[in-house]
PDB file of N, CA and C in Angstrom:
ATOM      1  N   UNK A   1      -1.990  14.316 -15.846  1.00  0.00           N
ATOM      2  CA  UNK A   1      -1.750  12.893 -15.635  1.00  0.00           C
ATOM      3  C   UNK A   1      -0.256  12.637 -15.517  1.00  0.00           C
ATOM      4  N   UNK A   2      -0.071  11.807 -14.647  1.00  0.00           N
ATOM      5  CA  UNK A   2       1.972  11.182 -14.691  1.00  0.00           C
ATOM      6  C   UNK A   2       1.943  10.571 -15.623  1.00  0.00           C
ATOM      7  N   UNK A   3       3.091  10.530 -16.002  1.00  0.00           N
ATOM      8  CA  UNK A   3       4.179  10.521 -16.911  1.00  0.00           C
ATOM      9  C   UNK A   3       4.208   8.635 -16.327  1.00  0.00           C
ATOM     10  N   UNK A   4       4.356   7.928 -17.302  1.00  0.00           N
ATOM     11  CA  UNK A   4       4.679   6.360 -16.997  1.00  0.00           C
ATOM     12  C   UNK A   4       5.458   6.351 -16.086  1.00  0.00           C
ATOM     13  N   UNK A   5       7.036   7.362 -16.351  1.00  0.00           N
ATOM     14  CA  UNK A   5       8.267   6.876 -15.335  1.00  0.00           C
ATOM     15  C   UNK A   5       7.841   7.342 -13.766  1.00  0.00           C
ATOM     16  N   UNK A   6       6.786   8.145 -13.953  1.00  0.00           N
ATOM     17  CA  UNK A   6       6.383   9.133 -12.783  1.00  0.00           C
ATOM     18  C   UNK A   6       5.422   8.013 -11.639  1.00  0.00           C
ATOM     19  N   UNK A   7       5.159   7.255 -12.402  1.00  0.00           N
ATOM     20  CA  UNK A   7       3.424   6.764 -12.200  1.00  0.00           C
ATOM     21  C   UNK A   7       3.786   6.090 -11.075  1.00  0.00           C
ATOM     22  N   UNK A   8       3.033   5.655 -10.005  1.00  0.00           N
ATOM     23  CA  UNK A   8       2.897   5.011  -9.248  1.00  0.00           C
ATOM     24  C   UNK A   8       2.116   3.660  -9.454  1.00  0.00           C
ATOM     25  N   UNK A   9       3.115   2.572  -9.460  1.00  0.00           N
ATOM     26  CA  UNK A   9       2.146   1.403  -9.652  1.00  0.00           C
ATOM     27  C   UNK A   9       1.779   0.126  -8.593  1.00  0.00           C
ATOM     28  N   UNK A  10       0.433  -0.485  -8.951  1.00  0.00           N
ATOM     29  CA  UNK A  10       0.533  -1.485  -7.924  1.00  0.00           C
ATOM     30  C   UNK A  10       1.261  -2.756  -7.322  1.00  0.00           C
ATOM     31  N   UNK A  11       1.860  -2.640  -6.314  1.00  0.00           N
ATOM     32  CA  UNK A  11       2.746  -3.465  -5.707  1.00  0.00           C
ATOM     33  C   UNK A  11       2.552  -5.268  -6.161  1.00  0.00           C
ATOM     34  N   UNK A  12       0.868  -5.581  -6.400  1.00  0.00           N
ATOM     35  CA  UNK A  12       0.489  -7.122  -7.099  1.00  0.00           C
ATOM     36  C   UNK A  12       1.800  -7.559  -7.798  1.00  0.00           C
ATOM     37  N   UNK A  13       2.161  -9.063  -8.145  1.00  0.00           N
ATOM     38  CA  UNK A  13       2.824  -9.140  -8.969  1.00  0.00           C
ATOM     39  C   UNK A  13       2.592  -9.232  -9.982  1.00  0.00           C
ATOM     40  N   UNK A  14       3.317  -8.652 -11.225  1.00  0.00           N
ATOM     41  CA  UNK A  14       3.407  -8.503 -12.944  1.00  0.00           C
ATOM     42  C   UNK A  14       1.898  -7.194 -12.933  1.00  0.00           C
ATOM     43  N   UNK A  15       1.505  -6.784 -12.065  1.00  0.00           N
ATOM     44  CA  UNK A  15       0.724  -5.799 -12.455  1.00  0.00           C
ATOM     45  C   UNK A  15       0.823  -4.163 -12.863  1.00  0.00           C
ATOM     46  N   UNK A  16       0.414  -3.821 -13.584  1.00  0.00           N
ATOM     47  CA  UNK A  16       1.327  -1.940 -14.138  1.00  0.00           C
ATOM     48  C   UNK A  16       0.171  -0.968 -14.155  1.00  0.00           C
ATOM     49  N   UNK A  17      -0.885  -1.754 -13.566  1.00  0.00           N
ATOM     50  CA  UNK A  17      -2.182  -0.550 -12.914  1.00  0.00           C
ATOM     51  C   UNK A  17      -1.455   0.636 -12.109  1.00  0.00           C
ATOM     52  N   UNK A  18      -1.994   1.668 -11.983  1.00  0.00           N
ATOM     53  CA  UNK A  18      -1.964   2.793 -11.042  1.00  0.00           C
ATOM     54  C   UNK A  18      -2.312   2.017 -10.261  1.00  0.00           C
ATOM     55  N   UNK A  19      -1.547   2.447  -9.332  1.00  0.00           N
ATOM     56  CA  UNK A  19      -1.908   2.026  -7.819  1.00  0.00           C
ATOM     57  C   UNK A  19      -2.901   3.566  -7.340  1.00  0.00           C
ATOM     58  N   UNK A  20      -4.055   3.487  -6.289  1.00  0.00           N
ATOM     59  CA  UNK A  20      -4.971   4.027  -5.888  1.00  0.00           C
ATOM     60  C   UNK A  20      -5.206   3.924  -4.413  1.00  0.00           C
ATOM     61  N   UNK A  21      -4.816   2.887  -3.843  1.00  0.00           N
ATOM     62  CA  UNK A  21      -4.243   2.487  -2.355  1.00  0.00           C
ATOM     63  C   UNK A  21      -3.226   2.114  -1.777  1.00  0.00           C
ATOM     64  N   UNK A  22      -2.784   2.943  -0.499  1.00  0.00           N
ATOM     65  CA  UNK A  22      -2.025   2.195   0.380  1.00  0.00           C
ATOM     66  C   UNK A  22      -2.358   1.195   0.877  1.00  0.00           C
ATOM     67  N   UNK A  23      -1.191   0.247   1.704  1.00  0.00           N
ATOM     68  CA  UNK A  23      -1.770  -0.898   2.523  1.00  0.00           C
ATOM     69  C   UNK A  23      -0.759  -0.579   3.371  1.00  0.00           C
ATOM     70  N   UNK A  24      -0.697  -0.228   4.582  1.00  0.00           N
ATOM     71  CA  UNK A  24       0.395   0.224   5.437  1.00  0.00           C
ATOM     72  C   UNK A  24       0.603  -1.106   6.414  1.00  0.00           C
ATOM     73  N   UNK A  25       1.440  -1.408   6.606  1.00  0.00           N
ATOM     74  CA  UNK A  25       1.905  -2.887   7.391  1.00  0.00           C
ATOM     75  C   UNK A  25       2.825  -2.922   8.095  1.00  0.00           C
ATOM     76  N   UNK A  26       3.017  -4.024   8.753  1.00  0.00           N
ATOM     77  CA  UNK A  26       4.255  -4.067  10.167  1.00  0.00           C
ATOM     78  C   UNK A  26       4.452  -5.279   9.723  1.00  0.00           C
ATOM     79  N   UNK A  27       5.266  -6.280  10.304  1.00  0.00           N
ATOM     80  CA  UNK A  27       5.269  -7.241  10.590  1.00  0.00           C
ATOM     81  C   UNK A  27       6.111  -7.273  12.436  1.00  0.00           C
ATOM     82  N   UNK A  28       5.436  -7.292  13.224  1.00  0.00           N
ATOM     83  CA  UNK A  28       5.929  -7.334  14.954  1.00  0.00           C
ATOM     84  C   UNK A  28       6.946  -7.714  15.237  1.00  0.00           C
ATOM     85  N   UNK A  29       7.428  -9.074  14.358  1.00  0.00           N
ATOM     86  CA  UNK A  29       8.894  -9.825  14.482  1.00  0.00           C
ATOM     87  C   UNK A  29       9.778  -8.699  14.131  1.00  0.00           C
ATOM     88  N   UNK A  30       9.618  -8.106  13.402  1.00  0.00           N
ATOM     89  CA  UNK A  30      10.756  -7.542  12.867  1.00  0.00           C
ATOM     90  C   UNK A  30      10.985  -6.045  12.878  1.00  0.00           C
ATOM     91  N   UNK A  31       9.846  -5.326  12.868  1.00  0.00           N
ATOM     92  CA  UNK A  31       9.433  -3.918  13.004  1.00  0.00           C
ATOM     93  C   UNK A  31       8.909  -3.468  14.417  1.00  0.00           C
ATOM     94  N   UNK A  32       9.479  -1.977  15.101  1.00  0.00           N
ATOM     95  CA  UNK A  32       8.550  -1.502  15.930  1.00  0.00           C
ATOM     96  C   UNK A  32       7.351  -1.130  16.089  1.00  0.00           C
ATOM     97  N   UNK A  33       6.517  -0.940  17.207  1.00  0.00           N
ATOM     98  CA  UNK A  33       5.101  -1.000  16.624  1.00  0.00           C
ATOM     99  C   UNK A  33       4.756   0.246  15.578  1.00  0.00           C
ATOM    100  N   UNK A  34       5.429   1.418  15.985  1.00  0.00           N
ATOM    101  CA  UNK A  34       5.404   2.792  15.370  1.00  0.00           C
ATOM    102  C   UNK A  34       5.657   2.450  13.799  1.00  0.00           C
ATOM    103  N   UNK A  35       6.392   1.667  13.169  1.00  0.00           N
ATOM    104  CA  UNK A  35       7.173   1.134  11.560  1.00  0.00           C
ATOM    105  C   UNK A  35       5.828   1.151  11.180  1.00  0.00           C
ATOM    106  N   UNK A  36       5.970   1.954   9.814  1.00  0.00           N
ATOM    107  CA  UNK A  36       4.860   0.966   8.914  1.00  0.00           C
ATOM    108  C   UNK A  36       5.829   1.182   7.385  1.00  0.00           C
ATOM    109  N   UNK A  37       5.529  -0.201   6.736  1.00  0.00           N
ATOM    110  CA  UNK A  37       5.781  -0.306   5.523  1.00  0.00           C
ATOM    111  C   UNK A  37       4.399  -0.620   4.555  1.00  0.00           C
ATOM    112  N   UNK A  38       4.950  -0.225   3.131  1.00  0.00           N
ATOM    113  CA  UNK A  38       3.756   0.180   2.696  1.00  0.00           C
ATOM    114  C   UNK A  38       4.098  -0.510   1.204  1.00  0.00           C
ATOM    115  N   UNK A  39       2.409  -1.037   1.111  1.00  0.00           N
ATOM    116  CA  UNK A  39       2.592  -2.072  -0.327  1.00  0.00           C
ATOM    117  C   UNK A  39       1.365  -0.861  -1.238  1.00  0.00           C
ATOM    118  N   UNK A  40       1.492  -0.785  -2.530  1.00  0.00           N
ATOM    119  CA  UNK A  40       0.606   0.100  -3.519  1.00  0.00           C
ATOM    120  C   UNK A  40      -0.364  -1.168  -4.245  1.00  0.00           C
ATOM    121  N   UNK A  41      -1.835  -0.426  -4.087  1.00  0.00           N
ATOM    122  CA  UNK A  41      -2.657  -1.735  -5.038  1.00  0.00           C
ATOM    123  C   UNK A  41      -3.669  -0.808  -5.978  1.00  0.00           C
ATOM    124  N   UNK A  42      -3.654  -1.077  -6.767  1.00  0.00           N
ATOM    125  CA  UNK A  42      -4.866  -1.104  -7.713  1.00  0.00           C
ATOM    126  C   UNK A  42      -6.416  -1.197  -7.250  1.00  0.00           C
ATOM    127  N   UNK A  43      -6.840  -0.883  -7.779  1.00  0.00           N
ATOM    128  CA  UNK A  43      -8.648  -1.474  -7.420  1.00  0.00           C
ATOM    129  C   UNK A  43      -8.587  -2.762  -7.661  1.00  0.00           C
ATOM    130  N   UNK A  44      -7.971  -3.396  -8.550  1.00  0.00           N
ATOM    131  CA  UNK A  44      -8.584  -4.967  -8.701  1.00  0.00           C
ATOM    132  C   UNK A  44      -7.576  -5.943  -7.819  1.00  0.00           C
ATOM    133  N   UNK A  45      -6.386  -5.338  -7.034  1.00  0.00           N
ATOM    134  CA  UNK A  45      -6.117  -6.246  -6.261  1.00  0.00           C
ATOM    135  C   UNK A  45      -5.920  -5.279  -4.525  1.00  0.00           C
ATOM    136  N   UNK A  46      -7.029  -4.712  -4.689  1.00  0.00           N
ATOM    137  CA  UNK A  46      -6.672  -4.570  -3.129  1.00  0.00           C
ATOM    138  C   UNK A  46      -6.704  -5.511  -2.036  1.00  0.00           C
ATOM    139  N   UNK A  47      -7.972  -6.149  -2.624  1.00  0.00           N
ATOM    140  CA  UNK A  47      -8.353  -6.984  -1.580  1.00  0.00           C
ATOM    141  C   UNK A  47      -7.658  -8.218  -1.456  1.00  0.00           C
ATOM    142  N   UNK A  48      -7.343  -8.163  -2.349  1.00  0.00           N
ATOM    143  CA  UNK A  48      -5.837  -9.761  -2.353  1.00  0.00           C
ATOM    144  C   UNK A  48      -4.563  -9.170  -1.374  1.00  0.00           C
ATOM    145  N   UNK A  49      -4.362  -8.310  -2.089  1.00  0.00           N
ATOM    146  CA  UNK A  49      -2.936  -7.633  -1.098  1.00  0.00           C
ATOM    147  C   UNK A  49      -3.918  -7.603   0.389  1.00  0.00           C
ATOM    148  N   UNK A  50      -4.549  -7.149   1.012  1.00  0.00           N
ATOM    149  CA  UNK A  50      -5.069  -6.802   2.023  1.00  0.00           C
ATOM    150  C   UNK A  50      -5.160  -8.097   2.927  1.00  0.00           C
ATOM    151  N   UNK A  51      -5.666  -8.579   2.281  1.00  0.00           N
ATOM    152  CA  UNK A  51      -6.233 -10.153   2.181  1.00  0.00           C
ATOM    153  C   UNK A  51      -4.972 -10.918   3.195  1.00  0.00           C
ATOM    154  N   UNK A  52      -3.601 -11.241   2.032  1.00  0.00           N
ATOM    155  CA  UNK A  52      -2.281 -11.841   2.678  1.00  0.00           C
ATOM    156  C   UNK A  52      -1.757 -11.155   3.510  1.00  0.00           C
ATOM    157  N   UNK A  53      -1.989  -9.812   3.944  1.00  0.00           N
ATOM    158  CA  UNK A  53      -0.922  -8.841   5.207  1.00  0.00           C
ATOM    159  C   UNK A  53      -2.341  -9.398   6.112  1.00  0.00           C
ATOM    160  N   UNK A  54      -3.441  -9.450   6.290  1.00  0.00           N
ATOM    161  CA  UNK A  54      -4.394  -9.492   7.212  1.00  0.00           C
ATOM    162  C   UNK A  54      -3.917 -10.483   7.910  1.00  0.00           C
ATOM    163  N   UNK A  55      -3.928 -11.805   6.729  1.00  0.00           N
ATOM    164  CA  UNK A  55      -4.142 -13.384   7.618  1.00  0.00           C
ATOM    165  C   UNK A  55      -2.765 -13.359   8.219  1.00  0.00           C
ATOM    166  N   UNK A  56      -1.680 -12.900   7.937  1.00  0.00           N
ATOM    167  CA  UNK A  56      -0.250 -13.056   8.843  1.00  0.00           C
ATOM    168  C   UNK A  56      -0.387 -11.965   9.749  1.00  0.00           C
ATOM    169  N   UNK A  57      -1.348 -11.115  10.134  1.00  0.00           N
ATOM    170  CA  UNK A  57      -1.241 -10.150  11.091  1.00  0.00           C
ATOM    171  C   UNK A  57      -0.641  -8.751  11.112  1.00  0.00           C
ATOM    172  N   UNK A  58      -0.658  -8.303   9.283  1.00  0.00           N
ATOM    173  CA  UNK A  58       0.683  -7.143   9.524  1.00  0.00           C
ATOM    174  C   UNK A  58      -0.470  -6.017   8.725  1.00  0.00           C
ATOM    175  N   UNK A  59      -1.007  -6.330   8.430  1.00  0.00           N
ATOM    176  CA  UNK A  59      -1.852  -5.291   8.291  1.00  0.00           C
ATOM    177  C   UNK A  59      -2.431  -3.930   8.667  1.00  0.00           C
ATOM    178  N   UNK A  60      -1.797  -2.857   8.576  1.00  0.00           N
ATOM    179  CA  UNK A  60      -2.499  -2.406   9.965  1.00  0.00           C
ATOM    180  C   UNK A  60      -3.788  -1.235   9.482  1.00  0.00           C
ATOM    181  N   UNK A  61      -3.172  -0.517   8.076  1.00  0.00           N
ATOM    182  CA  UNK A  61      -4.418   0.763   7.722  1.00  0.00           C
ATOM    183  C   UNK A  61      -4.300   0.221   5.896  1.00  0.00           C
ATOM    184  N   UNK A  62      -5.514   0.619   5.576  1.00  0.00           N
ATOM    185  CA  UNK A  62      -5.653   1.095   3.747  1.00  0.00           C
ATOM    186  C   UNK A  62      -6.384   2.075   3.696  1.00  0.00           C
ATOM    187  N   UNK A  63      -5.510   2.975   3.048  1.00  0.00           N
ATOM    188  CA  UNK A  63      -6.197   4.653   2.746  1.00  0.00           C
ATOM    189  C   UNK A  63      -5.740   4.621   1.085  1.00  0.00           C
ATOM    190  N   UNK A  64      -6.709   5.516   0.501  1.00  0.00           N
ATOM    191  CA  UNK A  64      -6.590   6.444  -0.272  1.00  0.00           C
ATOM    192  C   UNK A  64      -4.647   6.776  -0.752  1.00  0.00           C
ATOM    193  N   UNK A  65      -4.346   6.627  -1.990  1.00  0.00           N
ATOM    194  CA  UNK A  65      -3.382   7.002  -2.034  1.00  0.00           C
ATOM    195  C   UNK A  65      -2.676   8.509  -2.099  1.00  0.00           C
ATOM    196  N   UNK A  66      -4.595   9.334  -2.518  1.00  0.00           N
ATOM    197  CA  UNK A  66      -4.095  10.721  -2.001  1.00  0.00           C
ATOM    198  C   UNK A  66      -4.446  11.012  -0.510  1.00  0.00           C
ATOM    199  N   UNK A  67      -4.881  10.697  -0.083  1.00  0.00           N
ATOM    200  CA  UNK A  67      -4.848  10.330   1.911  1.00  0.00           C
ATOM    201  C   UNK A  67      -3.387  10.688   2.138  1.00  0.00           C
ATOM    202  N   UNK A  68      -2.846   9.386   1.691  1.00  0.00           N
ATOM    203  CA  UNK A  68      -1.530   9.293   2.058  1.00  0.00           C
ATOM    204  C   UNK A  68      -0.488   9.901   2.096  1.00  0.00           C
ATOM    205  N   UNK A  69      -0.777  10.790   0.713  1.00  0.00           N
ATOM    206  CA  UNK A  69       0.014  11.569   0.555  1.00  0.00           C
ATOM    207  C   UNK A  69       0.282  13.092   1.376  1.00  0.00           C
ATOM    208  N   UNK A  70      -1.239  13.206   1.249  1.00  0.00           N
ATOM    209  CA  UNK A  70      -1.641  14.568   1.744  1.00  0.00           C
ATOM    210  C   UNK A  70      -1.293  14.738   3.406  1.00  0.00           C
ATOM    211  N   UNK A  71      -0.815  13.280   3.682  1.00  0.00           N
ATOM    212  CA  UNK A  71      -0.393  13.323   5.569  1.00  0.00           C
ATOM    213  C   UNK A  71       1.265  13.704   5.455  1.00  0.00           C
ATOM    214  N   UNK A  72       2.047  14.047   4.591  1.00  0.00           N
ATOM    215  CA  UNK A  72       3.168  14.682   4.044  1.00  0.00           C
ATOM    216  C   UNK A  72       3.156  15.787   4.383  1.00  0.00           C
ATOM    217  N   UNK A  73       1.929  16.598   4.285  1.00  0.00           N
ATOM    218  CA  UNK A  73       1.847  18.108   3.950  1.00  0.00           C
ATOM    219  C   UNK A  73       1.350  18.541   5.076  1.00  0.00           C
ATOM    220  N   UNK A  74       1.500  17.573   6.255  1.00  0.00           N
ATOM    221  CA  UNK A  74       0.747  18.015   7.065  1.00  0.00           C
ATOM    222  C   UNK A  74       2.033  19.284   8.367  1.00  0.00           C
TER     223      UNK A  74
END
């Protein structure tokens, strides 16, 4: 298991869950289409985070946070 300082947590605000998902995002104004930036969620707020990048359009993938990782090693 990580170590607290190690841990990866979810991006929600005031939340200190492990994060368990990416939410990979753009926003078009400002990023190329290729950019993605990336918010960390928990199980209990994925769908909120998902939720606010959807309705403004920047949404683009949610994987697995070992998904994510494992595209590193590729």
């Amino acid at each position: 298991m990580n170590s607290p300082e190690n841990s990866v947590i979810c991006s929600a605000k005031g939340c200190r869950a492990a994060a368990v998902w990416v939410l990979a995002w753009n926003n078009p104004k400002l990023h190329t289409p290729d950019r993605r930036k990336t918010w960390l969620a928990c199980g209990e707020h994925r769908d909120h985070l998902s939720n606010f990048l959807a309705l403004r359009g920047f949404l683009k993938e949610v994987v697995t946070l070992e998904e994510w990782e494992g595209r590193d090693a590729l």
